[in-house]
C-alpha atoms as a PDB file:
ATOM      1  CA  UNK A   1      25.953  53.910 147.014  1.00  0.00           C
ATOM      2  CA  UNK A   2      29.432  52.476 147.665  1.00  0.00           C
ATOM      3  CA  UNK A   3      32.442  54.334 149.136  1.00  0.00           C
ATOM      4  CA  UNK A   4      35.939  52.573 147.024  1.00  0.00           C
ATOM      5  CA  UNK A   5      39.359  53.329 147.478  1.00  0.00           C
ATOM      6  CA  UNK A   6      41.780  52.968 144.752  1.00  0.00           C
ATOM      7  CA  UNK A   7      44.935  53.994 144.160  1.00  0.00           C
ATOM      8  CA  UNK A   8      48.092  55.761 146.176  1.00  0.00           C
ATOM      9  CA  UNK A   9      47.629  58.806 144.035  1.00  0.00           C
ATOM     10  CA  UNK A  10      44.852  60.841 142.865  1.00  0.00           C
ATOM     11  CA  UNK A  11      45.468  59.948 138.835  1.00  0.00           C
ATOM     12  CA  UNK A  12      45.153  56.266 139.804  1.00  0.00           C
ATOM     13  CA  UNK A  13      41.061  56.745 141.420  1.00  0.00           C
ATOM     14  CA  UNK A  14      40.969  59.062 138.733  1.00  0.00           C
ATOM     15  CA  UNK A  15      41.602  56.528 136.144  1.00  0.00           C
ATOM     16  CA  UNK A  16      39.485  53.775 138.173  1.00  0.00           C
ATOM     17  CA  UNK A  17      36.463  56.110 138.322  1.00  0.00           C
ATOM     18  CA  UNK A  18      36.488  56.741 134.546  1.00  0.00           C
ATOM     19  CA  UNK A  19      36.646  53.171 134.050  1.00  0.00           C
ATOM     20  CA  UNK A  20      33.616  52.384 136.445  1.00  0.00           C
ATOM     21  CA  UNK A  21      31.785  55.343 134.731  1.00  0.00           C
ATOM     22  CA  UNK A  22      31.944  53.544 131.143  1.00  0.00           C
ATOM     23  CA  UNK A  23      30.901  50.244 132.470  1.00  0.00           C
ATOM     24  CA  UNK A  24      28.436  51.297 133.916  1.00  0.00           C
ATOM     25  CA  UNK A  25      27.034  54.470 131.755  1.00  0.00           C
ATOM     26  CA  UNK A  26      27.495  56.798 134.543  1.00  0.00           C
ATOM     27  CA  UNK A  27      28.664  60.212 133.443  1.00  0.00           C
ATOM     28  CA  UNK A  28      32.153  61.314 134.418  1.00  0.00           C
ATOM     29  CA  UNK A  29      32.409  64.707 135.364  1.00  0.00           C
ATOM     30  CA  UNK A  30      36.274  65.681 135.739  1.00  0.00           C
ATOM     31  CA  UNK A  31      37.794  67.774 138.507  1.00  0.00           C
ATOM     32  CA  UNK A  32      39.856  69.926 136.163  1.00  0.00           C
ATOM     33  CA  UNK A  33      40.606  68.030 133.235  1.00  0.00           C
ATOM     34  CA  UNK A  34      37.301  69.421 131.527  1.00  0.00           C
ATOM     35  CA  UNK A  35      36.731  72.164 129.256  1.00  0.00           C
ATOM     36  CA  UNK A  36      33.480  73.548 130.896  1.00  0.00           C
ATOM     37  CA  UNK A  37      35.019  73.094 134.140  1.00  0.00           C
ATOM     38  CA  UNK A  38      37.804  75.336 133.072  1.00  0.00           C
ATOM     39  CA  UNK A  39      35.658  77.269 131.725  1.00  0.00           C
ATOM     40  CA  UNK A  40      33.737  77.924 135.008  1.00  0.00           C
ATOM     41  CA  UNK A  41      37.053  79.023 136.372  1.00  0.00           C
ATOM     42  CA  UNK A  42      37.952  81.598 133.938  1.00  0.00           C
ATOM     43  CA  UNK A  43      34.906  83.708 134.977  1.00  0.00           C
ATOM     44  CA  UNK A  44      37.223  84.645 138.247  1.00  0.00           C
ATOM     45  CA  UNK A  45      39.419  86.319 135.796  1.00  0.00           C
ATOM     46  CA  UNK A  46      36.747  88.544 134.687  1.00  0.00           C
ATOM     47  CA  UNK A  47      35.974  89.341 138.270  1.00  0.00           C
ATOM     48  CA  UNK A  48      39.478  90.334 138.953  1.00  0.00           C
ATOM     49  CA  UNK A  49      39.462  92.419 135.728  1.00  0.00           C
ATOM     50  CA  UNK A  50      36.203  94.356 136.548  1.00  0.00           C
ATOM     51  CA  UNK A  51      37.047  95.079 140.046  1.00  0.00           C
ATOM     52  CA  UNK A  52      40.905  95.723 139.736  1.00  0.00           C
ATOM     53  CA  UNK A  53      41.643  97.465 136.048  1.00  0.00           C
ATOM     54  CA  UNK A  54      44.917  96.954 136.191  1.00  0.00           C
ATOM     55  CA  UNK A  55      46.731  93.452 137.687  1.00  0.00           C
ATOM     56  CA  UNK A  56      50.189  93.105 137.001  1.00  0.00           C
ATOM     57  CA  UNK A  57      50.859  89.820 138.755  1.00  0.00           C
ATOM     58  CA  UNK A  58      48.610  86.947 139.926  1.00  0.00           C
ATOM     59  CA  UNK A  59      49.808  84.106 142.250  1.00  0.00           C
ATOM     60  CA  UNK A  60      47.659  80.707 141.818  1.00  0.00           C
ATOM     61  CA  UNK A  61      47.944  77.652 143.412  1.00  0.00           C
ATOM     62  CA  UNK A  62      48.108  74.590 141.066  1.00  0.00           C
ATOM     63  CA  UNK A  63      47.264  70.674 141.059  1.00  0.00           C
ATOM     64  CA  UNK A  64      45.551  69.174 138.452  1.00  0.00           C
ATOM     65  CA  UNK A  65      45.547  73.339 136.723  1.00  0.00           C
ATOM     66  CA  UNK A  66      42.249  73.386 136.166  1.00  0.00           C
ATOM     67  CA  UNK A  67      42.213  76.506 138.370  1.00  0.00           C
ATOM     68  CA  UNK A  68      45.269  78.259 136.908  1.00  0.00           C
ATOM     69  CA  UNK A  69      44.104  77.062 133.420  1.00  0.00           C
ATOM     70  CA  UNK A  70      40.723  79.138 133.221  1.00  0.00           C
ATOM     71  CA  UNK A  71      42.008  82.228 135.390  1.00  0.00           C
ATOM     72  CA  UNK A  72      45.380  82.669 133.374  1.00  0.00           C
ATOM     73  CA  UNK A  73      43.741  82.159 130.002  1.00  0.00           C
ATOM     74  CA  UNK A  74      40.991  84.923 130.996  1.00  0.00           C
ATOM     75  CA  UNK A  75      43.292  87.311 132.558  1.00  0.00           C
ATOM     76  CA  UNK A  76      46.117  86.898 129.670  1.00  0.00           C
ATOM     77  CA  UNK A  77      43.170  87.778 127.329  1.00  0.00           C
ATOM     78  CA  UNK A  78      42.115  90.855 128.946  1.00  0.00           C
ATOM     79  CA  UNK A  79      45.104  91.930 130.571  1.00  0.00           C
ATOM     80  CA  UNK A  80      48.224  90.619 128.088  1.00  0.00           C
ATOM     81  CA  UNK A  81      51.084  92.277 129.914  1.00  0.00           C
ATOM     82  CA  UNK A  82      49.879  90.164 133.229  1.00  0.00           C
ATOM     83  CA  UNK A  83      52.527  88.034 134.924  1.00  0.00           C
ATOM     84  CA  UNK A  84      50.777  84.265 136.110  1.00  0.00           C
ATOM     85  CA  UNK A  85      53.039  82.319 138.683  1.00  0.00           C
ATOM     86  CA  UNK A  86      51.857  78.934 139.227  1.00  0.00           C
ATOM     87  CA  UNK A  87      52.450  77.828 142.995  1.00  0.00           C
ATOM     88  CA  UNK A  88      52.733  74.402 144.278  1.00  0.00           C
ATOM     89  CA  UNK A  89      54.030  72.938 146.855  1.00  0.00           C
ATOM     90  CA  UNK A  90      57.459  71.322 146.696  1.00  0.00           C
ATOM     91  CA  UNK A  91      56.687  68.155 147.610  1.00  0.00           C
ATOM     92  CA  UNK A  92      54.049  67.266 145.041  1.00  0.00           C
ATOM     93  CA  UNK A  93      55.207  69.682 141.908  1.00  0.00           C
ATOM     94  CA  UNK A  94      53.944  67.368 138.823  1.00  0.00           C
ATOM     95  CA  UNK A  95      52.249  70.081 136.674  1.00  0.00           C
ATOM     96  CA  UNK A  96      55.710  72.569 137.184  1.00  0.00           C
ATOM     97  CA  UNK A  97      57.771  69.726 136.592  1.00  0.00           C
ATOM     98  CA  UNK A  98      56.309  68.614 133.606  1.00  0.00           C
ATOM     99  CA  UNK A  99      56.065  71.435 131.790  1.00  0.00           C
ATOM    100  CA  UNK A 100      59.802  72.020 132.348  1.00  0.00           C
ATOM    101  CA  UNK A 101      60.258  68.110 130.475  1.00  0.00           C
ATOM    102  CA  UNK A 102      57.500  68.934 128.014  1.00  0.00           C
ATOM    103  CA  UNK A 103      55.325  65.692 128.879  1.00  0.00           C
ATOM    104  CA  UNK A 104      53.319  64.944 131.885  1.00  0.00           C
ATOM    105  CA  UNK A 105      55.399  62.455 134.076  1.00  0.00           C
ATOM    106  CA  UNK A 106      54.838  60.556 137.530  1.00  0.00           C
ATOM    107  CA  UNK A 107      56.675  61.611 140.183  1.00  0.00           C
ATOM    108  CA  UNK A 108      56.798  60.501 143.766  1.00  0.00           C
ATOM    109  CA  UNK A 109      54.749  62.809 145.861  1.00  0.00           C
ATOM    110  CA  UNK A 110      55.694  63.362 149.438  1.00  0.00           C
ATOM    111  CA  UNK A 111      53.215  64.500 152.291  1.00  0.00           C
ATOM    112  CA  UNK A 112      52.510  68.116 151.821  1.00  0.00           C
ATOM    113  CA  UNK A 113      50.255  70.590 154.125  1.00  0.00           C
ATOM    114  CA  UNK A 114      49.033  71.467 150.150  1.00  0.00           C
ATOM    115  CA  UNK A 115      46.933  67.803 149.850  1.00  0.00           C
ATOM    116  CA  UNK A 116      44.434  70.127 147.739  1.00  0.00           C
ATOM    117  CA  UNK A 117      47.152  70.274 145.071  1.00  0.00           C
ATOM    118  CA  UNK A 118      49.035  67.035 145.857  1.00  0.00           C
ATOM    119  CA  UNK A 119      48.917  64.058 143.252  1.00  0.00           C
ATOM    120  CA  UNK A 120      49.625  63.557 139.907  1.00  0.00           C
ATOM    121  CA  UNK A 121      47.870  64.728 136.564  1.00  0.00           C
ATOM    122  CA  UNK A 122      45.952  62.368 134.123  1.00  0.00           C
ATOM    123  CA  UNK A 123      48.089  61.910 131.321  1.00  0.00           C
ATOM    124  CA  UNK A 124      45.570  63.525 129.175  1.00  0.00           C
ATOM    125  CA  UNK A 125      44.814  66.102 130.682  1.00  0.00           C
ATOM    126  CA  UNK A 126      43.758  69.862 128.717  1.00  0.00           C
ATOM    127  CA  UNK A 127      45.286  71.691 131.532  1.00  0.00           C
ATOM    128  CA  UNK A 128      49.272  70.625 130.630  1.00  0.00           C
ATOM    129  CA  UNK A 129      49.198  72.733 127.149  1.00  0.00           C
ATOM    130  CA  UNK A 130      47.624  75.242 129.217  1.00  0.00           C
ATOM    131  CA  UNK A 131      49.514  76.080 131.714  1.00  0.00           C
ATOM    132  CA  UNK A 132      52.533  75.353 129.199  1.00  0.00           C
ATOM    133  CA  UNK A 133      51.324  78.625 127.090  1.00  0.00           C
ATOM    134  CA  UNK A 134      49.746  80.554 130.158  1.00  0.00           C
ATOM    135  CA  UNK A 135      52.373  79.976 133.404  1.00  0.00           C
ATOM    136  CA  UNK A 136      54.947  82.600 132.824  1.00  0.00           C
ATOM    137  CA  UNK A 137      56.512  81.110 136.021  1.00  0.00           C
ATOM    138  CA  UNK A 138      56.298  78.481 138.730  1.00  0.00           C
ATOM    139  CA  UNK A 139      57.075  78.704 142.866  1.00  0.00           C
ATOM    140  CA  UNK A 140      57.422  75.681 144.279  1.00  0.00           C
ATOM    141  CA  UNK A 141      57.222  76.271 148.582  1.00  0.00           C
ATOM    142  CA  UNK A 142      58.979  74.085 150.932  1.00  0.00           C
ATOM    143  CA  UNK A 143      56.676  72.848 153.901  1.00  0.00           C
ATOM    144  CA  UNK A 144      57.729  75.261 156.727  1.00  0.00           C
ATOM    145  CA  UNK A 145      56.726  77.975 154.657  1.00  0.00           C
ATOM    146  CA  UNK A 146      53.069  76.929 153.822  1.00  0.00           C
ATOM    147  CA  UNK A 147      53.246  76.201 157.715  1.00  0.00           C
ATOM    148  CA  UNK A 148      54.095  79.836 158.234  1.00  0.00           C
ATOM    149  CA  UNK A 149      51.862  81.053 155.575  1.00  0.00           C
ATOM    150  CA  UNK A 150      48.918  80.100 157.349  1.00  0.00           C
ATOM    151  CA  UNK A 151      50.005  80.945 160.913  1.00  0.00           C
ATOM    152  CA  UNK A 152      50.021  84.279 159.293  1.00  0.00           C
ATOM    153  CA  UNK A 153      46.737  84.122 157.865  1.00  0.00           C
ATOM    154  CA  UNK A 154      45.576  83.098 161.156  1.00  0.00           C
ATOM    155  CA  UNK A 155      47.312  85.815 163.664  1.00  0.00           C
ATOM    156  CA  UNK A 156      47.285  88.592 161.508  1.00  0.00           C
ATOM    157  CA  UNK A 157      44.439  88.371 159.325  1.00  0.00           C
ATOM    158  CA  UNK A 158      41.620  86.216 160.912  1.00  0.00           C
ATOM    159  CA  UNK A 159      41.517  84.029 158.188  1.00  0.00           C
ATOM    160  CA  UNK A 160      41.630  79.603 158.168  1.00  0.00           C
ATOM    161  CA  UNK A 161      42.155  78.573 155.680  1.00  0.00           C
ATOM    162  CA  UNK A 162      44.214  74.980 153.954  1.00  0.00           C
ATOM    163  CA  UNK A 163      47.565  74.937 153.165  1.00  0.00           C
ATOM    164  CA  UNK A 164      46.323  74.906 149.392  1.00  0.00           C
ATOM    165  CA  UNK A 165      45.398  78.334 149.976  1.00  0.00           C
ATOM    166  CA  UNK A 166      48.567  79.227 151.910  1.00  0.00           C
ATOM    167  CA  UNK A 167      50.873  78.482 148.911  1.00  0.00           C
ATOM    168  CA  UNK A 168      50.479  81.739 146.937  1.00  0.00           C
ATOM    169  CA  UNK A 169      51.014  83.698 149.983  1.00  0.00           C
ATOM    170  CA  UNK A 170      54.278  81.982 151.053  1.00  0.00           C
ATOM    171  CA  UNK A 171      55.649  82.093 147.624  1.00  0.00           C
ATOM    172  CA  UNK A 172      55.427  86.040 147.673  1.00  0.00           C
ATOM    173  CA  UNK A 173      57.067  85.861 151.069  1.00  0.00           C
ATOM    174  CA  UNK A 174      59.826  83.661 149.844  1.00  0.00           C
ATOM    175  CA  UNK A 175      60.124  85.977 146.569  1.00  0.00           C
ATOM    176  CA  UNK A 176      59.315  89.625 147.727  1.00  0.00           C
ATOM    177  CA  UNK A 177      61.395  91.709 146.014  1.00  0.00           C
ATOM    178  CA  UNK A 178      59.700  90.352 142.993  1.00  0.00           C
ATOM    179  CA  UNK A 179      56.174  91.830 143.528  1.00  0.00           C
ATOM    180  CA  UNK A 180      57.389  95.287 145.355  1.00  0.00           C
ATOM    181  CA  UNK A 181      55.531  98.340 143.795  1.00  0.00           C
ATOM    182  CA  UNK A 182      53.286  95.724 141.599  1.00  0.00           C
ATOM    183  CA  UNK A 183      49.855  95.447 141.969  1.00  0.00           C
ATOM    184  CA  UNK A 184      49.605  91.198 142.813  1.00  0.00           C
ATOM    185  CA  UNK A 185      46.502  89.226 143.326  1.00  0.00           C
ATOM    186  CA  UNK A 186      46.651  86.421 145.651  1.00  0.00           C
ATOM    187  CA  UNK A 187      44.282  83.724 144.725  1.00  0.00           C
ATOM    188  CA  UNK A 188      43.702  81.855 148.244  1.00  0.00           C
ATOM    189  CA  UNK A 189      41.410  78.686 147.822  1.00  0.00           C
ATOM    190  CA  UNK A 190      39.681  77.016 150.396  1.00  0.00           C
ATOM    191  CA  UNK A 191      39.564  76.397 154.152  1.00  0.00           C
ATOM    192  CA  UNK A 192      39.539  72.486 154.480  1.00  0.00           C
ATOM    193  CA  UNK A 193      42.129  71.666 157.420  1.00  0.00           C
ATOM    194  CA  UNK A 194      42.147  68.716 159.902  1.00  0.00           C
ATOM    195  CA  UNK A 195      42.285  70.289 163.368  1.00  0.00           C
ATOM    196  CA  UNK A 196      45.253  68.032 164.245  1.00  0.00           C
ATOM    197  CA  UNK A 197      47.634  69.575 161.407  1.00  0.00           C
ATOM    198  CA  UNK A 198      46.244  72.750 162.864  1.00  0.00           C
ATOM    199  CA  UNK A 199      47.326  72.152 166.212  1.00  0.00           C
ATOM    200  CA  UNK A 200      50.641  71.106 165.395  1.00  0.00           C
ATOM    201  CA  UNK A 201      51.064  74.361 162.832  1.00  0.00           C
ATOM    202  CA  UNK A 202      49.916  76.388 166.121  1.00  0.00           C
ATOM    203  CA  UNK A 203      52.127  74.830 168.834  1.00  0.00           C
ATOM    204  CA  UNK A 204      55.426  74.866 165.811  1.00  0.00           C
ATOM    205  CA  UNK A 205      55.744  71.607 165.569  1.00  0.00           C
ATOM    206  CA  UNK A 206      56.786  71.382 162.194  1.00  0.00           C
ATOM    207  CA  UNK A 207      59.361  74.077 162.422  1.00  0.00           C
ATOM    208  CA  UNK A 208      62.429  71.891 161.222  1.00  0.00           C
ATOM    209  CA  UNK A 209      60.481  69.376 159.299  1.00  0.00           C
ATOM    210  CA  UNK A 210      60.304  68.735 155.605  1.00  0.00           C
ATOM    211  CA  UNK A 211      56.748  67.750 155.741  1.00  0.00           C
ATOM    212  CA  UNK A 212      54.079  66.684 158.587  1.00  0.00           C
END
């Protein structure tokens, strides 16, 4: 088995592993741009449903929407009234920013504690009409705040976890008011962070910077 790199962005090894697939008859089994895939996801939804009743908001982080794309369509179907917010982080908002122009475009993405979520979406993709018809809103979090966000999961909470995970929890601290007396689900995904961009979250490092 070989190990290739390709591409500055995810689409582009996206796009080179399809290819390489077809020559070579491999199957291609897409991160989120696949309809069991998304599928998979939605059965979250019907865990939240069973365990909570009633949801009124849920905060999900996004990249590729895969994610988003099963648990919004579940929970919109058995909870209509339910309020989705899509969360990325600044730095890397393709899927928000695209469905605000209506078409998936490339954008420049900058380094983001959120590399779960960072990169671009295949031009194809399922997941664009769905988050179109499912997002009711998007939060896009600036770096210091995903930086905070998982201090406080850390100190206060015992929890690790990547900055991926940390974006729905510092885009209900940067919009509070908005979930106050509303039952909110937090969707946190993951726990897959370098112990250097730990270190430098712990010692504040990146207090005044845009990105590390």
């Amino acid at each position: 088995m070989r190990l290739l790199f390709e591409g500055e962005d995810c689409v582009e090894t996206e796009l080179k592993a399809q290819a390489l697939a077809a020559e070579s008859g491999a199957s291609w089994i897409a991160p989120y741009n696949d309809p069991l895939i998304i599928a998979g996801q939605g059965t979250i939804a019907l865990e939240l449903a069973e365990s909570l009743k009633t949801i009124d908001a849920a905060l999900i982080p996004v990249g590729g929407g895969g994610l988003i794309s099963g648990v919004a369509g579940g929970l919109k179907a058995l909870l209509p009234d339910i309020q989705i917010i899509g969360c990325q982080p600044a730095a890397s908002a393709v899927m928000a920013k695209s469905t605000e122009t209506g078409q998936i475009i490339k954008l420049p993405n900058l380094p983001t504690l959120s590399d779960g979520t960072a990169g671009g979406v295949d031009p194809e993709s399922l997941t664009f009409d769905y988050c179109r018809r499912w997002v009711d809103q998007w939060a896009l979090v600036k770096e210091p705040a995903i930086a905070r966000a998982l201090r406080l999961l850390l100190e206060h909470h015992q929890m690790l976890v990547e900055g991926a995970a940390a974006l729905t929890v510092a885009a209900l601290l940067q919009s509070k008011k908005q979930y106050r007396n509303r039952r909110t689900v937090l969707m946190l995904t993951g726990a897959r962070i370098h112990i250097e961009t730990l270190k430098k979250i712990l010692n504040g490092e990146n207090k005044n910077a845009t990105h590390l």
